[in-house]
PDB file of N, CA and C in Angstrom:
ATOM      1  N   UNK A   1     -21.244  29.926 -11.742  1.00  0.00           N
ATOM      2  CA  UNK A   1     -21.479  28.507 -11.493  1.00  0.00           C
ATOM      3  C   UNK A   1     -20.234  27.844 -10.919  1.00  0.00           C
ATOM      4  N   UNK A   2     -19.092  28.135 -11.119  1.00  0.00           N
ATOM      5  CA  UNK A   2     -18.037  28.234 -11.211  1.00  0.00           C
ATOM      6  C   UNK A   2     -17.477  28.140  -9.428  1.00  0.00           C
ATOM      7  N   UNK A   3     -17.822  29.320  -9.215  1.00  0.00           N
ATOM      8  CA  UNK A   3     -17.699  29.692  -7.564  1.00  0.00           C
ATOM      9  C   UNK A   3     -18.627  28.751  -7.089  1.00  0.00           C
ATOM     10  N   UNK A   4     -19.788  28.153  -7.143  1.00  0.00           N
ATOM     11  CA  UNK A   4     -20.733  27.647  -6.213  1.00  0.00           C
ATOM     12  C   UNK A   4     -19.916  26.214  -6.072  1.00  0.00           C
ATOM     13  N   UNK A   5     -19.672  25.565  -6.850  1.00  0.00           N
ATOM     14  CA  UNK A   5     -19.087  24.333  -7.262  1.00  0.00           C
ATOM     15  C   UNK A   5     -18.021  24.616  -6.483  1.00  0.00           C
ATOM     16  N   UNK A   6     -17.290  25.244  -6.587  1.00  0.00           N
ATOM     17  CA  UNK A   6     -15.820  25.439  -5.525  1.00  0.00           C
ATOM     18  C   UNK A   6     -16.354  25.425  -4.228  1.00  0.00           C
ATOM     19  N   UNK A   7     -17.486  26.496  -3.854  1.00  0.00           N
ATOM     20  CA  UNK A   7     -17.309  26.670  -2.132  1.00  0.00           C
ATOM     21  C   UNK A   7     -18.480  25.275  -1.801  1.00  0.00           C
ATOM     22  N   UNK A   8     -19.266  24.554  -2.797  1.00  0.00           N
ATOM     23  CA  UNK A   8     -19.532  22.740  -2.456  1.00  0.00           C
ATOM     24  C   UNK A   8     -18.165  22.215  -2.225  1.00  0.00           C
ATOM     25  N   UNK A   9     -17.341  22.270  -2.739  1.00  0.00           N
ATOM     26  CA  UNK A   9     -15.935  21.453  -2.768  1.00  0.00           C
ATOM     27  C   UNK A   9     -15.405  21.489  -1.471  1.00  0.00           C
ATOM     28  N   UNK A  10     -15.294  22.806  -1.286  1.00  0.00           N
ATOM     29  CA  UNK A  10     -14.674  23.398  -0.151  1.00  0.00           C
ATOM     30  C   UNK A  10     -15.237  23.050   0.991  1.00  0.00           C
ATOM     31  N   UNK A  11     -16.379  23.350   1.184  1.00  0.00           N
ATOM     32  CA  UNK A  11     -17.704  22.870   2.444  1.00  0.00           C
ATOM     33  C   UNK A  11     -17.534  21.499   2.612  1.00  0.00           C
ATOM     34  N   UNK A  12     -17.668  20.644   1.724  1.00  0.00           N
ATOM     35  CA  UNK A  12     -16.928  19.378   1.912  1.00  0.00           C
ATOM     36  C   UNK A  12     -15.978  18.568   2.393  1.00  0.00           C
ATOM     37  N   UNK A  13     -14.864  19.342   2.179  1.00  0.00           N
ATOM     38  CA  UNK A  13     -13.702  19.233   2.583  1.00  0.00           C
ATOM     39  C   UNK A  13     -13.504  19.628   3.936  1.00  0.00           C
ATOM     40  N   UNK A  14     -13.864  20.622   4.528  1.00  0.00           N
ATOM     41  CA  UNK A  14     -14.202  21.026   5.690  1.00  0.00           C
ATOM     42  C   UNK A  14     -14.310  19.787   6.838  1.00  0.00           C
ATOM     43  N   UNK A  15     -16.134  19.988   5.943  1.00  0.00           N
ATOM     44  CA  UNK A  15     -16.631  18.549   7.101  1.00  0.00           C
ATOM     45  C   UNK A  15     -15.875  17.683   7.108  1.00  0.00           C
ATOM     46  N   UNK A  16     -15.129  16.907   5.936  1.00  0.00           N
ATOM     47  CA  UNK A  16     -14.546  15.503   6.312  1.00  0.00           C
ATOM     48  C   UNK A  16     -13.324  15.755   7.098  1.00  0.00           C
ATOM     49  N   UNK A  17     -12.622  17.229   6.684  1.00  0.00           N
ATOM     50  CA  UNK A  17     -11.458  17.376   7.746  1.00  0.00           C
ATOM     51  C   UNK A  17     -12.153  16.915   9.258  1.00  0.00           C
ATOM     52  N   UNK A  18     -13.410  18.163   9.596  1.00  0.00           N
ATOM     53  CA  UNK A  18     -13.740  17.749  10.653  1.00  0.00           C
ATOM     54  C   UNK A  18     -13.683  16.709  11.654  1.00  0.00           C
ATOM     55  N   UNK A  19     -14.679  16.116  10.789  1.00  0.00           N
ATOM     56  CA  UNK A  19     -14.835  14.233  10.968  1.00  0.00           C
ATOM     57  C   UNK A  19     -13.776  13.811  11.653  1.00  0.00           C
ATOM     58  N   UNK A  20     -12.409  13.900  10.448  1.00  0.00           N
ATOM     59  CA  UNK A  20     -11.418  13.112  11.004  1.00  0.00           C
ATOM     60  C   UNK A  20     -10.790  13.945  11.778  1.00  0.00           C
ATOM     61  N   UNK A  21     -10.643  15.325  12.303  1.00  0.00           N
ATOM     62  CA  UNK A  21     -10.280  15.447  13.381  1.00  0.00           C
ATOM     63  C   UNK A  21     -11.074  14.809  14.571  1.00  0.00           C
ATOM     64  N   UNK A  22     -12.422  15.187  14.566  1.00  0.00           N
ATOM     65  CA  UNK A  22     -13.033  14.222  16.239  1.00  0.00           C
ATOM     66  C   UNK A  22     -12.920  12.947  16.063  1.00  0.00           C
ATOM     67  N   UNK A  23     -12.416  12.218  15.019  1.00  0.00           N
ATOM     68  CA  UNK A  23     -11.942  11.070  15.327  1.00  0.00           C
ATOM     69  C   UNK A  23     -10.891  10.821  16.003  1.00  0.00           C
ATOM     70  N   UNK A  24      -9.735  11.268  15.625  1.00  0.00           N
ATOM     71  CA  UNK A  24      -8.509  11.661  15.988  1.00  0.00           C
ATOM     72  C   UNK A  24      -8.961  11.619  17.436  1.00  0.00           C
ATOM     73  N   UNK A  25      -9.325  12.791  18.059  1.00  0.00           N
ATOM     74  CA  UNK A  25      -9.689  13.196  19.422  1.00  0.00           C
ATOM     75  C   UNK A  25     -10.168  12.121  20.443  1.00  0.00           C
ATOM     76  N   UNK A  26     -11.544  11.416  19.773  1.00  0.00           N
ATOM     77  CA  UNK A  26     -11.936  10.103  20.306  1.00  0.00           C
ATOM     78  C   UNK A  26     -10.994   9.156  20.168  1.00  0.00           C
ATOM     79  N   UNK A  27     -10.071   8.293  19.210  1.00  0.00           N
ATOM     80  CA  UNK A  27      -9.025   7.556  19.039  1.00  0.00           C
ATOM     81  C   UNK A  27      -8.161   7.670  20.089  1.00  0.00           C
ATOM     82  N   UNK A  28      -7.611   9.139  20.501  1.00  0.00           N
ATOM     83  CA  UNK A  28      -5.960   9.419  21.224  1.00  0.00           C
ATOM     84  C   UNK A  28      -6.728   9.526  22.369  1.00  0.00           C
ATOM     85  N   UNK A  29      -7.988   9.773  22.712  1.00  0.00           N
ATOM     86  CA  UNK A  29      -8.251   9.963  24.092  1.00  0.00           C
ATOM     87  C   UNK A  29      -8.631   8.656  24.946  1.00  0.00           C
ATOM     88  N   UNK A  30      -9.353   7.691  23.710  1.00  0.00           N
ATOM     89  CA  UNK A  30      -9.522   6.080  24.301  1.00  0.00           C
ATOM     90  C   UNK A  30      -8.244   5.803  24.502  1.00  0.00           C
ATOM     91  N   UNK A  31      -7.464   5.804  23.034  1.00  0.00           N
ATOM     92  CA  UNK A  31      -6.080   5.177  23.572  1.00  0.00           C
ATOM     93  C   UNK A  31      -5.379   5.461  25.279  1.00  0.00           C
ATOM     94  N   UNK A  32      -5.672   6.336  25.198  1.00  0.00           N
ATOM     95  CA  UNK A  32      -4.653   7.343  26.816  1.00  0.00           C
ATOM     96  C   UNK A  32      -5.480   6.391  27.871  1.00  0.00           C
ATOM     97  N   UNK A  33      -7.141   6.431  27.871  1.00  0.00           N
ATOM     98  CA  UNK A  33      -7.598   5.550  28.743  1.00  0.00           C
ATOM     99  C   UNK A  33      -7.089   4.177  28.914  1.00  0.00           C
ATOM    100  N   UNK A  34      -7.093   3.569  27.738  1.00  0.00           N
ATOM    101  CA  UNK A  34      -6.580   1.729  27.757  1.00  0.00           C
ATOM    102  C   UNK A  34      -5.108   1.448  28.042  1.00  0.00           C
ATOM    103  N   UNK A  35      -4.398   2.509  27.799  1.00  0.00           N
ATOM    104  CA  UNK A  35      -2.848   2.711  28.384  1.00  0.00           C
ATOM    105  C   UNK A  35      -3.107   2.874  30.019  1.00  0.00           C
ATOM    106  N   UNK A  36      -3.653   3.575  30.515  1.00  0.00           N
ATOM    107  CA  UNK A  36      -3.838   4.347  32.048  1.00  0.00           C
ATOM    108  C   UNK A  36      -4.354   2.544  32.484  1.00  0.00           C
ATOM    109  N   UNK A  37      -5.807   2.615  31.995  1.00  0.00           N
ATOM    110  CA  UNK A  37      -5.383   1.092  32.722  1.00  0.00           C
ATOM    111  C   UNK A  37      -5.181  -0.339  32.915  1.00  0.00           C
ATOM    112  N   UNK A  38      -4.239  -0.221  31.645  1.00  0.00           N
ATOM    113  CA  UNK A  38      -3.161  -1.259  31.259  1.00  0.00           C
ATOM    114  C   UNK A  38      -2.097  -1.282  32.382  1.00  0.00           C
ATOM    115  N   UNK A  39      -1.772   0.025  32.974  1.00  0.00           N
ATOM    116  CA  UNK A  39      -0.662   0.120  33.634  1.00  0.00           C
ATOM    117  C   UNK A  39      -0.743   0.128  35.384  1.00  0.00           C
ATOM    118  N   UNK A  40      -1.837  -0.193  35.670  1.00  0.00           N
ATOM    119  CA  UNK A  40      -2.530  -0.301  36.968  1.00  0.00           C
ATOM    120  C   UNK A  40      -1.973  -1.203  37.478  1.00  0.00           C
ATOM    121  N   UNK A  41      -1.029  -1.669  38.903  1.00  0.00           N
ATOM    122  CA  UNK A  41      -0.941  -2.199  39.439  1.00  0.00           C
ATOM    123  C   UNK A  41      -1.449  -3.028  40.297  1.00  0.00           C
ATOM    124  N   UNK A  42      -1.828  -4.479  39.447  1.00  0.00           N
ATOM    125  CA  UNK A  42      -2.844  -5.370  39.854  1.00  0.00           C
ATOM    126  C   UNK A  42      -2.385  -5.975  41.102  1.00  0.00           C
ATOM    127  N   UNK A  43      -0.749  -6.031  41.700  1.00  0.00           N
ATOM    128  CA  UNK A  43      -1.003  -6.728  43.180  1.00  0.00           C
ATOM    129  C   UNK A  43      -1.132  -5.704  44.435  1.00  0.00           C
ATOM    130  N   UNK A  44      -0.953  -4.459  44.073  1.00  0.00           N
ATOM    131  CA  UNK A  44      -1.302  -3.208  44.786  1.00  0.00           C
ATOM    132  C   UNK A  44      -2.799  -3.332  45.275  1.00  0.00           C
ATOM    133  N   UNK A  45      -3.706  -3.375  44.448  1.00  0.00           N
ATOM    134  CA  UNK A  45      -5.019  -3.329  44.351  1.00  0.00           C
ATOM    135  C   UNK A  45      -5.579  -4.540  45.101  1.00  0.00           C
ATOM    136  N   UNK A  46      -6.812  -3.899  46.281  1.00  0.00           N
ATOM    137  CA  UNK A  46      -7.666  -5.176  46.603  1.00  0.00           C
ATOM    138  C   UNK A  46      -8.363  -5.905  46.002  1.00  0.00           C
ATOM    139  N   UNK A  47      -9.367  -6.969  46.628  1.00  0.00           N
ATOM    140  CA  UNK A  47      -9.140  -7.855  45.409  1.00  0.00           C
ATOM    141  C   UNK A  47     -10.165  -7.407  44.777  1.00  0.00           C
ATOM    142  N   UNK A  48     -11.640  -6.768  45.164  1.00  0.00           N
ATOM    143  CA  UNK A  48     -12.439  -6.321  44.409  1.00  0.00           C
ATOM    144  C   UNK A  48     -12.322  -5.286  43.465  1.00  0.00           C
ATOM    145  N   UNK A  49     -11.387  -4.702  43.451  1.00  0.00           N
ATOM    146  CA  UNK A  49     -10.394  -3.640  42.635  1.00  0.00           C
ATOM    147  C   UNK A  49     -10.123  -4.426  41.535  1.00  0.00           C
ATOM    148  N   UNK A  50      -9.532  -5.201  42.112  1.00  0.00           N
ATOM    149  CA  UNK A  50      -8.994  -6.717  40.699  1.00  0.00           C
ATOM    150  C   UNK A  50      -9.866  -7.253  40.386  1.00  0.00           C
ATOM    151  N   UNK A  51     -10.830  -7.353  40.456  1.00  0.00           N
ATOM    152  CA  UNK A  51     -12.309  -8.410  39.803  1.00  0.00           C
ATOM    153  C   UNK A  51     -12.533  -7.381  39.143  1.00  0.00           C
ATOM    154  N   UNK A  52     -12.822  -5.928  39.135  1.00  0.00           N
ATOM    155  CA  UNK A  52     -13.143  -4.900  38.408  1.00  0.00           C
ATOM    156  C   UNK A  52     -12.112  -4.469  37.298  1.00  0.00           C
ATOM    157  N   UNK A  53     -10.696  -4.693  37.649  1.00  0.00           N
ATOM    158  CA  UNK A  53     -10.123  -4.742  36.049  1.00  0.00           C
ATOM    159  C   UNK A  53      -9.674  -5.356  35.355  1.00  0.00           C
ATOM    160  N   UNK A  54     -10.139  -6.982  35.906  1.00  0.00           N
ATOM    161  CA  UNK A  54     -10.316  -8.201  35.448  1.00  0.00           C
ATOM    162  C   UNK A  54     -11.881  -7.838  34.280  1.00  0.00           C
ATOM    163  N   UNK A  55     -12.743  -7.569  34.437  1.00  0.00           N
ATOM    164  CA  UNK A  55     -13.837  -7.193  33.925  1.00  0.00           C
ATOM    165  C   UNK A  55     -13.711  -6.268  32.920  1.00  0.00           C
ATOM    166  N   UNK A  56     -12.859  -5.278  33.423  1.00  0.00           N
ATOM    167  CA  UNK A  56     -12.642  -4.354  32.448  1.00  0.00           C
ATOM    168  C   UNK A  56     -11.497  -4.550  31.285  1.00  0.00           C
ATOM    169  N   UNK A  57     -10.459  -5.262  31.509  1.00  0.00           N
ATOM    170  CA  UNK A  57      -9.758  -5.764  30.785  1.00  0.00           C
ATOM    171  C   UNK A  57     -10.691  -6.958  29.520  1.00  0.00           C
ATOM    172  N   UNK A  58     -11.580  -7.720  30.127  1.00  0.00           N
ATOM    173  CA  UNK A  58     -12.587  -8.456  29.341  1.00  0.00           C
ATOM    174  C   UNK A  58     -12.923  -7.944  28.450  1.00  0.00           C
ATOM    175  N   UNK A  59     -13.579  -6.222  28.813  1.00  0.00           N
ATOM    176  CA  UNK A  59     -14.596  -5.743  28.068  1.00  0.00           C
ATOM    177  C   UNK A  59     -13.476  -4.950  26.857  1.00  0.00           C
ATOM    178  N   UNK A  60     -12.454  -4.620  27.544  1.00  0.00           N
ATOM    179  CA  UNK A  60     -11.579  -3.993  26.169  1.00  0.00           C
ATOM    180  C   UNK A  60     -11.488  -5.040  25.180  1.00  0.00           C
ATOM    181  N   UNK A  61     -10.939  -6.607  25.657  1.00  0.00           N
ATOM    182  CA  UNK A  61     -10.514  -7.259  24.851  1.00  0.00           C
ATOM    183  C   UNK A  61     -11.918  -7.717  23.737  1.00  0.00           C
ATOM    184  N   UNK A  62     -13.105  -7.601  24.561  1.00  0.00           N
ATOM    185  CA  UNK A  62     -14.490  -7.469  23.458  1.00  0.00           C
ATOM    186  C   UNK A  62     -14.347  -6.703  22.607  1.00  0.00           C
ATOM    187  N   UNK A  63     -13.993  -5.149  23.225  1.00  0.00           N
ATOM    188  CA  UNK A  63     -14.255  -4.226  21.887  1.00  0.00           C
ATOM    189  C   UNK A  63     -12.917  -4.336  21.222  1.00  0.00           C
ATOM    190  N   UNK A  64     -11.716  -4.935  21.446  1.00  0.00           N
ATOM    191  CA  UNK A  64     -10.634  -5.094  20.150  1.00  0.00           C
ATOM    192  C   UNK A  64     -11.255  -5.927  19.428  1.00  0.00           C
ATOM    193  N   UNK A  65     -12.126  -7.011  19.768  1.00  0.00           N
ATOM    194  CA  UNK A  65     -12.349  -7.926  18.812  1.00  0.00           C
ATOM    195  C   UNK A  65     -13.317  -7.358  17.857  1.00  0.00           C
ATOM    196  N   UNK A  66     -14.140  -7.118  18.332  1.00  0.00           N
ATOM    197  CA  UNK A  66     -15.184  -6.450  17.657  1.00  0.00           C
ATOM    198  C   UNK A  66     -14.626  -5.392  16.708  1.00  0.00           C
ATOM    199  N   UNK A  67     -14.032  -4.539  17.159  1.00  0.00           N
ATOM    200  CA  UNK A  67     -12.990  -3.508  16.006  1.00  0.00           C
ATOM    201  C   UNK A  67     -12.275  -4.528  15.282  1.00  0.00           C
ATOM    202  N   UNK A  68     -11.496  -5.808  15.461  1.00  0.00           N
ATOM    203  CA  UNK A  68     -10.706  -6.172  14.573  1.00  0.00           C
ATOM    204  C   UNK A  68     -11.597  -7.010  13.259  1.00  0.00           C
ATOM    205  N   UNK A  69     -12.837  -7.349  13.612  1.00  0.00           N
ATOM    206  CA  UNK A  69     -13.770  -7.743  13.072  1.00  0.00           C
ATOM    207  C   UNK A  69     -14.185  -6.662  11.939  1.00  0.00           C
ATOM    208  N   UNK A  70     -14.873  -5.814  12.180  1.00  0.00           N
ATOM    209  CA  UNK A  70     -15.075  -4.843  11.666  1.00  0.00           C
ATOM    210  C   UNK A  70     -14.026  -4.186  10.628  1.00  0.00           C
ATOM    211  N   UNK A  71     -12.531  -4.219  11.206  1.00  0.00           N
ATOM    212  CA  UNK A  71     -12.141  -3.637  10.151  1.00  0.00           C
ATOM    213  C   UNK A  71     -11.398  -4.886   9.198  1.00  0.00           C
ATOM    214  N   UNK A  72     -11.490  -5.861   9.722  1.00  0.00           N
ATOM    215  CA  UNK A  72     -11.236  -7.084   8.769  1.00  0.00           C
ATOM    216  C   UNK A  72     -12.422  -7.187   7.349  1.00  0.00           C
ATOM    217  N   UNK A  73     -13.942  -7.131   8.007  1.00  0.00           N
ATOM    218  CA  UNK A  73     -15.031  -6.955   7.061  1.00  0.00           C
ATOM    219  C   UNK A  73     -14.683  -5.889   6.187  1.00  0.00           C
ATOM    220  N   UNK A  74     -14.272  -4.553   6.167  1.00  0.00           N
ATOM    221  CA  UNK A  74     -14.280  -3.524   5.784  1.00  0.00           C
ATOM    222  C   UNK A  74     -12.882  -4.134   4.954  1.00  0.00           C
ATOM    223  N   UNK A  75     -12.253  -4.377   5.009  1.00  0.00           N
ATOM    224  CA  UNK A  75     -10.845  -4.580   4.206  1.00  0.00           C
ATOM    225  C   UNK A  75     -11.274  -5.382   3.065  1.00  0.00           C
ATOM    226  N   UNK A  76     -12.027  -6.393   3.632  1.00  0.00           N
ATOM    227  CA  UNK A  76     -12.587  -7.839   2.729  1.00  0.00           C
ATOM    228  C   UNK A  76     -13.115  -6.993   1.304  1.00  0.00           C
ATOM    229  N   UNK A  77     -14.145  -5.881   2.134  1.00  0.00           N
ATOM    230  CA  UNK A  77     -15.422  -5.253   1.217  1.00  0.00           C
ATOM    231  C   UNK A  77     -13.982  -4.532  -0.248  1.00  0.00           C
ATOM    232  N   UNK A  78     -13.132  -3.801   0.919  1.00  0.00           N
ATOM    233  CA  UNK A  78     -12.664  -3.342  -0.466  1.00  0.00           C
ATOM    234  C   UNK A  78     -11.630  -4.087  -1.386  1.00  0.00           C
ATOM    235  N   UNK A  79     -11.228  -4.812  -1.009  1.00  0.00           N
ATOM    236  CA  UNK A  79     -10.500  -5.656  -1.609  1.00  0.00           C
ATOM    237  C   UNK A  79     -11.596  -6.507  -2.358  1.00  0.00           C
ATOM    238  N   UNK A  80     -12.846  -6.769  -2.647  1.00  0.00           N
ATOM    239  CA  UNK A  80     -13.858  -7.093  -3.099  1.00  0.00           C
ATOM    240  C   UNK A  80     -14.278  -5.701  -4.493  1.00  0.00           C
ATOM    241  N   UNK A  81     -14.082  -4.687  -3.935  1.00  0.00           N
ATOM    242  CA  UNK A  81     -14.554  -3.735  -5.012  1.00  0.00           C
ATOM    243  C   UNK A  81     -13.238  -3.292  -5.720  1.00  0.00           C
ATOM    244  N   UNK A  82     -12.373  -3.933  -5.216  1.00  0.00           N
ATOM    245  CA  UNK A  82     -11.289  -3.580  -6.394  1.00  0.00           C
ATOM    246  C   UNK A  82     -10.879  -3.917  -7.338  1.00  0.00           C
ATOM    247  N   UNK A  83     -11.179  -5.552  -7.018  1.00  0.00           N
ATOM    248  CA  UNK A  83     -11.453  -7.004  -7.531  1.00  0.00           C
ATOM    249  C   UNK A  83     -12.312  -6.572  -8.881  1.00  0.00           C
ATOM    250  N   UNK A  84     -13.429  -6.221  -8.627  1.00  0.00           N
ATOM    251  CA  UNK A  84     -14.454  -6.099  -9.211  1.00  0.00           C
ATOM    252  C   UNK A  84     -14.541  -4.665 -10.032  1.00  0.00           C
ATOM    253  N   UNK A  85     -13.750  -3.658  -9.639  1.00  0.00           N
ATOM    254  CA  UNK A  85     -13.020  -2.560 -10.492  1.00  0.00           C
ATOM    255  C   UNK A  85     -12.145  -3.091 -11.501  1.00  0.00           C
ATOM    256  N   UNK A  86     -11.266  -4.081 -11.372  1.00  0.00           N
ATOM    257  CA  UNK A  86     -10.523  -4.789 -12.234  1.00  0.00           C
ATOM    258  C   UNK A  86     -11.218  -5.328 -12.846  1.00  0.00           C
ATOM    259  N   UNK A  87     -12.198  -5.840 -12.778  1.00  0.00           N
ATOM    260  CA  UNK A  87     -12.859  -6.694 -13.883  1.00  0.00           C
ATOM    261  C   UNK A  87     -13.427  -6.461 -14.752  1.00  0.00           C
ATOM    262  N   UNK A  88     -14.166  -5.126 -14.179  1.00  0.00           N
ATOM    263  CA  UNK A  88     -15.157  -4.209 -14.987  1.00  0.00           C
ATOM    264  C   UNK A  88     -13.778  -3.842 -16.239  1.00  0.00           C
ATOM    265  N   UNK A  89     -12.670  -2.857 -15.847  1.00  0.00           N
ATOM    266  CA  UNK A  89     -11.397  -2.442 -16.841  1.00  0.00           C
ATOM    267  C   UNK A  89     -11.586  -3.277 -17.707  1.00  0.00           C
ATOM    268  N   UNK A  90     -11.161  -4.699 -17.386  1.00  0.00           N
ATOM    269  CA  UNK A  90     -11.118  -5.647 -18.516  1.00  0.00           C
ATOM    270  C   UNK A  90     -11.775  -6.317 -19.295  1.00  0.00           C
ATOM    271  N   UNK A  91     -13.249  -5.885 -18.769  1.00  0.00           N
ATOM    272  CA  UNK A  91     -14.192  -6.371 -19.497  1.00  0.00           C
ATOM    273  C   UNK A  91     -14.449  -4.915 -20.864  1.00  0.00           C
ATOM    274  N   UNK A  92     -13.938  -4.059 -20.282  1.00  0.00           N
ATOM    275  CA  UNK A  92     -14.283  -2.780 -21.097  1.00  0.00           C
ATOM    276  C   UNK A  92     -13.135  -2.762 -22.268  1.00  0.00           C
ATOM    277  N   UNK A  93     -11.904  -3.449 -21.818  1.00  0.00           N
ATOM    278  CA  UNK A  93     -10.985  -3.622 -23.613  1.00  0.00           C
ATOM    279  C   UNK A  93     -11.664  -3.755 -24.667  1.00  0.00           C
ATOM    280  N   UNK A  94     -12.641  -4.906 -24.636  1.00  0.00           N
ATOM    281  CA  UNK A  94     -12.876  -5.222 -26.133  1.00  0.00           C
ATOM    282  C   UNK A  94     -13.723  -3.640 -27.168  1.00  0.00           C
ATOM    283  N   UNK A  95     -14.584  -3.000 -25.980  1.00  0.00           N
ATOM    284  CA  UNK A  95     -14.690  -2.254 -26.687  1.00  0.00           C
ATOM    285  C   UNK A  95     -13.980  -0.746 -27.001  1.00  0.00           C
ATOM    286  N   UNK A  96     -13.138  -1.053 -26.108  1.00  0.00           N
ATOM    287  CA  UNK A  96     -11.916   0.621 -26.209  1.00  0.00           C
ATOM    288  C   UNK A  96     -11.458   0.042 -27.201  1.00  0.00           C
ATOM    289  N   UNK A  97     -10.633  -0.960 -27.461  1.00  0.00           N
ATOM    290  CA  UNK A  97      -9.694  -1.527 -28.654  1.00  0.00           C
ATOM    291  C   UNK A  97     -10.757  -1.249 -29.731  1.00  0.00           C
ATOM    292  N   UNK A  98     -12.246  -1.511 -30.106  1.00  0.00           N
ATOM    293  CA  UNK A  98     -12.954  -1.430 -31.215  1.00  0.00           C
ATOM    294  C   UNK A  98     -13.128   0.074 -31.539  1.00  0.00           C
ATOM    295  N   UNK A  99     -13.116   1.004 -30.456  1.00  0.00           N
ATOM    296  CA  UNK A  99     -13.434   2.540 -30.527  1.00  0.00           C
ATOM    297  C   UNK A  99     -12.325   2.837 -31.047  1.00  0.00           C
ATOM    298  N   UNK A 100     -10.620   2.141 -30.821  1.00  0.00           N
ATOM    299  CA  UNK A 100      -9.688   3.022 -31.299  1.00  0.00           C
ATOM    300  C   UNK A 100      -9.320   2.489 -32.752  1.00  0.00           C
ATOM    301  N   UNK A 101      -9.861   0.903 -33.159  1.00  0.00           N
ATOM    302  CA  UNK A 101     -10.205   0.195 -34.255  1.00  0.00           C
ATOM    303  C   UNK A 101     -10.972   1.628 -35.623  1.00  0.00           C
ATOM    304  N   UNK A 102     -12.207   1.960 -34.793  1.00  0.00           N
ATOM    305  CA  UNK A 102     -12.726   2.513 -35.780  1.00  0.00           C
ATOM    306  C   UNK A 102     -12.589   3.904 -36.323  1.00  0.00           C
ATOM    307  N   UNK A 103     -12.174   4.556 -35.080  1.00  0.00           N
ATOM    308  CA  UNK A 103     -11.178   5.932 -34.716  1.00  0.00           C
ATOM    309  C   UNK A 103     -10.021   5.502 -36.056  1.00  0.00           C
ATOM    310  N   UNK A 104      -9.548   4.838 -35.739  1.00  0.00           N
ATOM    311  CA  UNK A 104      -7.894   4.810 -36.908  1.00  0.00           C
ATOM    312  C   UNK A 104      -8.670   4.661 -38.248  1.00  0.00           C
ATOM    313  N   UNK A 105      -9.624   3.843 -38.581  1.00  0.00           N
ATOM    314  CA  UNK A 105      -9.817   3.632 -39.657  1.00  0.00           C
ATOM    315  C   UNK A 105     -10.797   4.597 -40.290  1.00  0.00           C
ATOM    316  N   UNK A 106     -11.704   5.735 -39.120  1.00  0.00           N
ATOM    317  CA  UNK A 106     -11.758   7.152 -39.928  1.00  0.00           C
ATOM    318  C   UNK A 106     -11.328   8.264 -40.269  1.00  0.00           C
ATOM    319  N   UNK A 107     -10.055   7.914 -39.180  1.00  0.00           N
ATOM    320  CA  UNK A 107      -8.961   8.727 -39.302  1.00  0.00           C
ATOM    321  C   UNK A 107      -7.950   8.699 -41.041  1.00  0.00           C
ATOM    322  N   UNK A 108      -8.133   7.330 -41.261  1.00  0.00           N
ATOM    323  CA  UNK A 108      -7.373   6.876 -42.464  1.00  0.00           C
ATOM    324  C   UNK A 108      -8.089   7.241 -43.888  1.00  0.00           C
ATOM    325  N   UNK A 109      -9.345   6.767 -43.505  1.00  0.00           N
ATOM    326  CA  UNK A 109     -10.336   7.390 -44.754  1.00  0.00           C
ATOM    327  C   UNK A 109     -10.121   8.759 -44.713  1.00  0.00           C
ATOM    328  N   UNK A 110     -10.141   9.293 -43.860  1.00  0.00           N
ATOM    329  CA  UNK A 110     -10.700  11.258 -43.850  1.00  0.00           C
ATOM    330  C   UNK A 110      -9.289  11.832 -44.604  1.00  0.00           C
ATOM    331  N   UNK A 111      -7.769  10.887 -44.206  1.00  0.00           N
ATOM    332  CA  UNK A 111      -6.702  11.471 -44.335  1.00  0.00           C
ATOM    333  C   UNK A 111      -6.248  10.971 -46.116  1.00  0.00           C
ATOM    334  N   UNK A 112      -6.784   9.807 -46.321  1.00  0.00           N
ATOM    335  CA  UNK A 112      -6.196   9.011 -47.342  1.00  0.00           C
ATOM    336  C   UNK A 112      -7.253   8.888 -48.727  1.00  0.00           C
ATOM    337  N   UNK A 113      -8.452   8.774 -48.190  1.00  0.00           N
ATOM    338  CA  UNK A 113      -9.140   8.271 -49.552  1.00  0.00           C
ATOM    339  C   UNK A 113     -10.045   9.618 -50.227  1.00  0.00           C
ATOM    340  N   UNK A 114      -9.443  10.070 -51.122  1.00  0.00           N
ATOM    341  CA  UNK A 114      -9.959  11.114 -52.199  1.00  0.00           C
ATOM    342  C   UNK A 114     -10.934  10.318 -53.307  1.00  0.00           C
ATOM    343  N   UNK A 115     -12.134  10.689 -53.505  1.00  0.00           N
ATOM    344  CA  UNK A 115     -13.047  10.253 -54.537  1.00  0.00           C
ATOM    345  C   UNK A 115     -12.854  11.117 -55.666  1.00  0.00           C
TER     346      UNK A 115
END
């Protein structure tokens, strides 16, 4: 049972390596694109050349927003469940303190009180 549970673990681990390698791949390869033409020489270029990376410059600055959106939501969410991880902890004292309350005090009987 032992082994199956490991090579789930393992298979797992795999894929998410995966994952984040073709992320990686997609990430460094957009990046290389938005660098390439960031660096285009706009008074070189005719002008319909320039209306086209006038356009295209638009459409990057859409999808930064849209990514900065996105990972602003996503930050919110967890900073929301951590929030709410904390709360849960502290709502759970009263009864850890009563478990270790009653823990000591059968601990004390079992150790102390002879009939």
């Amino acid at each position: 049972m032992n082994q199956v549970i490991n090579a789930i673990v393992q298979f797992l681990q795999q894929g998410i390596a995966a994952i984040f390698h073709f992320l990686g791949i997609i990430w460094t390869w957009s990046f290389g694109q938005i660098v390439t033409v960031m660096q285009s020489n706009w008074q070189a270029l005719p002008l319909w050349k320039q209306v086209v990376l006038a356009v295209v410059v638009l459409g990057l600055a859409f999808m930064a927003f849209k990514v900065l959106r996105q990972l602003w939501d996503a930050g919110e969410k967890v900073l929301r469940a951590f929030v709410a991880l904390l709360a849960v902890l502290v709502g759970l004292l009263p009864y850890v303190l009563v478990a270790g309350v009653i823990a000591f005090a059968g601990g004390y009987v079992i150790k102390n009180v002879n009939f």
